[in-house]
C-alpha atoms as a PDB file:
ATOM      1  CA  UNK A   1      50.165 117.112 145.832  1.00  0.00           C
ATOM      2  CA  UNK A   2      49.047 120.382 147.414  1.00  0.00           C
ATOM      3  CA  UNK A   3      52.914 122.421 148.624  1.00  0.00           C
ATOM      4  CA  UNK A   4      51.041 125.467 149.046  1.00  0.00           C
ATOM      5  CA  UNK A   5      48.638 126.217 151.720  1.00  0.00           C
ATOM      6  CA  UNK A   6      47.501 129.893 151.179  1.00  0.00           C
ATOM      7  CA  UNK A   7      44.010 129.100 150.337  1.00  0.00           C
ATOM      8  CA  UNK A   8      41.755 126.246 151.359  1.00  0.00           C
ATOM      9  CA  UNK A   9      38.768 127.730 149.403  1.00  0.00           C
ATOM     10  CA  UNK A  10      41.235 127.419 145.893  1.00  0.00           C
ATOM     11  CA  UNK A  11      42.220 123.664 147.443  1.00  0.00           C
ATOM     12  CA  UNK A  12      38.488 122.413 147.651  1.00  0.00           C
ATOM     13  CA  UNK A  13      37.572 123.832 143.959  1.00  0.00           C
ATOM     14  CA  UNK A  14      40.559 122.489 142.650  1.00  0.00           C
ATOM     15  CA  UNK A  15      38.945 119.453 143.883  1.00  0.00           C
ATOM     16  CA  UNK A  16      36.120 119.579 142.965  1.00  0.00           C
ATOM     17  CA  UNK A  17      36.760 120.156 139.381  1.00  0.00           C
ATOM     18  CA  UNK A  18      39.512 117.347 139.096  1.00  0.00           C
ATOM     19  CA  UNK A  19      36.649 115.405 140.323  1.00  0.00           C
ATOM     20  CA  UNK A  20      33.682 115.839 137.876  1.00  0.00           C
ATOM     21  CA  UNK A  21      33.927 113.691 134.728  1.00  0.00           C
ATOM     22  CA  UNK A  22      35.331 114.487 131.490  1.00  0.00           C
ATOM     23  CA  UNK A  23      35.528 113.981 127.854  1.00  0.00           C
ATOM     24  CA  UNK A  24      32.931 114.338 125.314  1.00  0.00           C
ATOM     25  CA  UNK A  25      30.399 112.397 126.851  1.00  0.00           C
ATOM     26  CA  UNK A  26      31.268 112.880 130.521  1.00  0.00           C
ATOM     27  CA  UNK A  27      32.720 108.966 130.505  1.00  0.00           C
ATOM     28  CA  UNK A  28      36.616 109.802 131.975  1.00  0.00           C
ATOM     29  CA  UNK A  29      37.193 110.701 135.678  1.00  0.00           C
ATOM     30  CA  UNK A  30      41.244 111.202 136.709  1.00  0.00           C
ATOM     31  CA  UNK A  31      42.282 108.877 138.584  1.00  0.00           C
ATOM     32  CA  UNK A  32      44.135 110.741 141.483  1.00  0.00           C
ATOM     33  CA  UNK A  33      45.235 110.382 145.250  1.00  0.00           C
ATOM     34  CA  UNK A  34      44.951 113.966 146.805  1.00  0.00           C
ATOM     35  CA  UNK A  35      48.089 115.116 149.351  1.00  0.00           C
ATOM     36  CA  UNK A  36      47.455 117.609 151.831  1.00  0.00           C
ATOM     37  CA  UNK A  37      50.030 117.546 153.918  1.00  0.00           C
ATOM     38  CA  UNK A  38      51.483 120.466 155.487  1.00  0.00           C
ATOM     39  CA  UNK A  39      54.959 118.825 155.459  1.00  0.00           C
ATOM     40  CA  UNK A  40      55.046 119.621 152.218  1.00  0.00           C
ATOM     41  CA  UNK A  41      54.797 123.442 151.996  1.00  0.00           C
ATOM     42  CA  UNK A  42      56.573 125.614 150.034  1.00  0.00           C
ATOM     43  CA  UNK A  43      58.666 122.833 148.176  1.00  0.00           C
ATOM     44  CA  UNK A  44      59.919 123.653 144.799  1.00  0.00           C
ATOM     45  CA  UNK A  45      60.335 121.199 141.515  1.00  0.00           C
ATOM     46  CA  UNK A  46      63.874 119.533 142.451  1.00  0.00           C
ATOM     47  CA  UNK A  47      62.909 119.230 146.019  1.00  0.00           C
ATOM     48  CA  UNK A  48      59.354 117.701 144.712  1.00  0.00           C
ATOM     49  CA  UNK A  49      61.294 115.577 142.376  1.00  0.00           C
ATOM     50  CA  UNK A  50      64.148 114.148 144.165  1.00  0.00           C
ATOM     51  CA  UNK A  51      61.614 113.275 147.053  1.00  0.00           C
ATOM     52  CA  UNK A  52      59.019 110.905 144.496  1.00  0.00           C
ATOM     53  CA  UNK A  53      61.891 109.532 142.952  1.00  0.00           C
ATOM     54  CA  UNK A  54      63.795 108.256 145.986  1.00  0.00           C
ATOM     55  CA  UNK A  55      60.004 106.963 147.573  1.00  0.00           C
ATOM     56  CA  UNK A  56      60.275 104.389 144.218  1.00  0.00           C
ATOM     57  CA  UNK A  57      56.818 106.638 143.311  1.00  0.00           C
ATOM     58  CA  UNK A  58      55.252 104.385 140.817  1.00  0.00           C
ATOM     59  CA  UNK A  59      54.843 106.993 137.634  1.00  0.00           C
ATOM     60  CA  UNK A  60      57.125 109.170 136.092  1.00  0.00           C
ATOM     61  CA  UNK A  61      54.734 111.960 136.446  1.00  0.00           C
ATOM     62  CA  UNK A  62      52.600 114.026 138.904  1.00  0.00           C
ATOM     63  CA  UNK A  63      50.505 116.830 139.581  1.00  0.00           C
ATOM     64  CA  UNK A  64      51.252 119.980 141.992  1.00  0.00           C
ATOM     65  CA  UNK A  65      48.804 122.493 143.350  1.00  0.00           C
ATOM     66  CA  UNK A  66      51.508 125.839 144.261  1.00  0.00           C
ATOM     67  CA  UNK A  67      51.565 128.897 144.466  1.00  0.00           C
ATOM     68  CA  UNK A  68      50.382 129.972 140.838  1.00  0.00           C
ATOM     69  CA  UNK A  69      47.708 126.892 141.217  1.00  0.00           C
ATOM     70  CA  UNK A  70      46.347 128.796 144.110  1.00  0.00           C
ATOM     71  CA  UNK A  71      46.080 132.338 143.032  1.00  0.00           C
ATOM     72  CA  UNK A  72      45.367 132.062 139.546  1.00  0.00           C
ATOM     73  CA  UNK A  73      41.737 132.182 138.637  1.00  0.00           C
ATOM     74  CA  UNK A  74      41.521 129.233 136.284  1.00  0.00           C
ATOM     75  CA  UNK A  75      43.750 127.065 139.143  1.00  0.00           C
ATOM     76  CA  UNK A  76      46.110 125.826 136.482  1.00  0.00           C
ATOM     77  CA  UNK A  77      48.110 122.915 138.064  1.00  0.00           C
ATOM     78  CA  UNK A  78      51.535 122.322 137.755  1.00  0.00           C
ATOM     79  CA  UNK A  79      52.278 119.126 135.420  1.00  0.00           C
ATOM     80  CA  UNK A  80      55.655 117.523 135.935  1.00  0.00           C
ATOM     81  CA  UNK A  81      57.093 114.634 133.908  1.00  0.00           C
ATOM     82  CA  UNK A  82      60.497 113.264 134.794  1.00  0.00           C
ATOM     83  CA  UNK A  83      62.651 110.111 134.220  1.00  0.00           C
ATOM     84  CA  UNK A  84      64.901 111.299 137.057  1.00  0.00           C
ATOM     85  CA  UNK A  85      65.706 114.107 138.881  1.00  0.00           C
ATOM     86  CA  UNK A  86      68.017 115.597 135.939  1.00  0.00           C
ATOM     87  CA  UNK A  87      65.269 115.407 133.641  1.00  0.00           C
ATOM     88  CA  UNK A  88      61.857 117.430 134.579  1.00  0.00           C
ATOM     89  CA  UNK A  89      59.780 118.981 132.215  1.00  0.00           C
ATOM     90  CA  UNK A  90      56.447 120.769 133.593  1.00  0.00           C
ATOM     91  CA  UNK A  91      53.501 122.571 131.908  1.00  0.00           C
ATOM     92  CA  UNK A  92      50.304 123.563 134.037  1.00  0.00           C
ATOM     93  CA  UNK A  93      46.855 122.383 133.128  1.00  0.00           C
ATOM     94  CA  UNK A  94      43.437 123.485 134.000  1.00  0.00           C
ATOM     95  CA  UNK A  95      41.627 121.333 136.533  1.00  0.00           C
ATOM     96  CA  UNK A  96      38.025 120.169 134.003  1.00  0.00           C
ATOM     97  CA  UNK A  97      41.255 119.071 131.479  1.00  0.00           C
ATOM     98  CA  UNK A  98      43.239 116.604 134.630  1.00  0.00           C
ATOM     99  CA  UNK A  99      41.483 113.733 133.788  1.00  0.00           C
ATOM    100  CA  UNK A 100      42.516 113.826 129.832  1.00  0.00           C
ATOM    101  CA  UNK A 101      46.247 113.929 130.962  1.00  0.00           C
ATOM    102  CA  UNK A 102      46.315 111.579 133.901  1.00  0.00           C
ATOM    103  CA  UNK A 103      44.336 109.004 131.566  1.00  0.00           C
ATOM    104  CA  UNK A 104      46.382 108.752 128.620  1.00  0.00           C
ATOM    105  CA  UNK A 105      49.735 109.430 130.575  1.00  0.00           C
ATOM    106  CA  UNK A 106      48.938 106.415 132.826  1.00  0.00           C
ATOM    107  CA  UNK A 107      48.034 103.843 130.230  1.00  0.00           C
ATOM    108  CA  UNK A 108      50.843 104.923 127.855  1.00  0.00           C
ATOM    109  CA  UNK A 109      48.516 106.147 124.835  1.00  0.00           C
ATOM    110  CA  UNK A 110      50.165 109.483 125.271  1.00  0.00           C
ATOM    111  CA  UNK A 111      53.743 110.546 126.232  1.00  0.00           C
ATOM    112  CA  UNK A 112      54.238 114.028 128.497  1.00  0.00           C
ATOM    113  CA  UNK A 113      55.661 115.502 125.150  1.00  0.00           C
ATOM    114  CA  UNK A 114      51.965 115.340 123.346  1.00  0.00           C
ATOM    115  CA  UNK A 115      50.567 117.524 126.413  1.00  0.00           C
ATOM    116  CA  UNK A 116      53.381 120.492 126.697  1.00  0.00           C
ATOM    117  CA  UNK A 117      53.481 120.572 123.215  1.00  0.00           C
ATOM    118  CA  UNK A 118      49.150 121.770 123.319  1.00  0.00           C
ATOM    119  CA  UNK A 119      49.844 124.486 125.889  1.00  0.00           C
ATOM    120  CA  UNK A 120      48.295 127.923 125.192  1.00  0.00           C
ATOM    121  CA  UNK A 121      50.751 131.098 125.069  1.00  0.00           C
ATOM    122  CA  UNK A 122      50.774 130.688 128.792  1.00  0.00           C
ATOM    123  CA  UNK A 123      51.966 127.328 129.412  1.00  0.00           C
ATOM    124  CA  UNK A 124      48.653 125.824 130.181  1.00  0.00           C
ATOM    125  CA  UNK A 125      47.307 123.103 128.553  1.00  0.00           C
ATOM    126  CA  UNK A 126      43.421 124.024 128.333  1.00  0.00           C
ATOM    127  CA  UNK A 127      42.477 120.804 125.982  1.00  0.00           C
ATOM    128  CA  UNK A 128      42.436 119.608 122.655  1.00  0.00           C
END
């Protein structure tokens, strides 16, 4: 879900990276709906949150290209896991390690925890 708008170039690499294939031998693709709405601009976390979880949004997790996502040179995304609006947690991923973290989030073989638990010094979770 793109809320920030600065940057179209940093939007299509972004995609383009979440798009290639992953894992050791290239077999994994994440499995992702893009948003690029301009509705959605500049909202934070709670707004983010309180918005998925009263559209009954199917997964208690999702990924947000902001601000940092935009402007940071390795595009780290914004990972948030919540059971309901009083319980978020986030950490921010780089786009060629999406696919690991949608994959095993979605069929249950990993829980949010495993992934903000591997982030580097700087929050991001850069792989195993």
């Amino acid at each position: 879900m793109r809320v920030d708008f600065s940057s179209d170039a940093a939007w299509e690499a972004l995609q383009a990276t979440v798009g290639q294939a992953g894992g050791p031998d290239g077999e994994f693709k994440a499995n992702v709906v893009y948003v690029n709405d301009p509705e959605f601009s500049g909202w934070d976390v709670a707004r983010l949150v309180d918005w998925l979880t009263a559209a009954d949004y199917p997964l208690n997790f999702a990924f947000v290209a902001d601000a940092t996502t935009m402007n940071e040179p390795d595009l780290p995304i914004l990972c948030l896991g919540f059971n309901n609006p009083d319980d978020v947690k986030v950490f921010r991923v780089i786009p060629s390690e999406l696919w690991s973290v949608e994959n095993n989030l979605s069929i249950g073989n990993m829980d949010f925890s495993d992934f903000h638990e591997a982030v580097d010094a700087q929050g991001i979770f850069r792989g195993f």
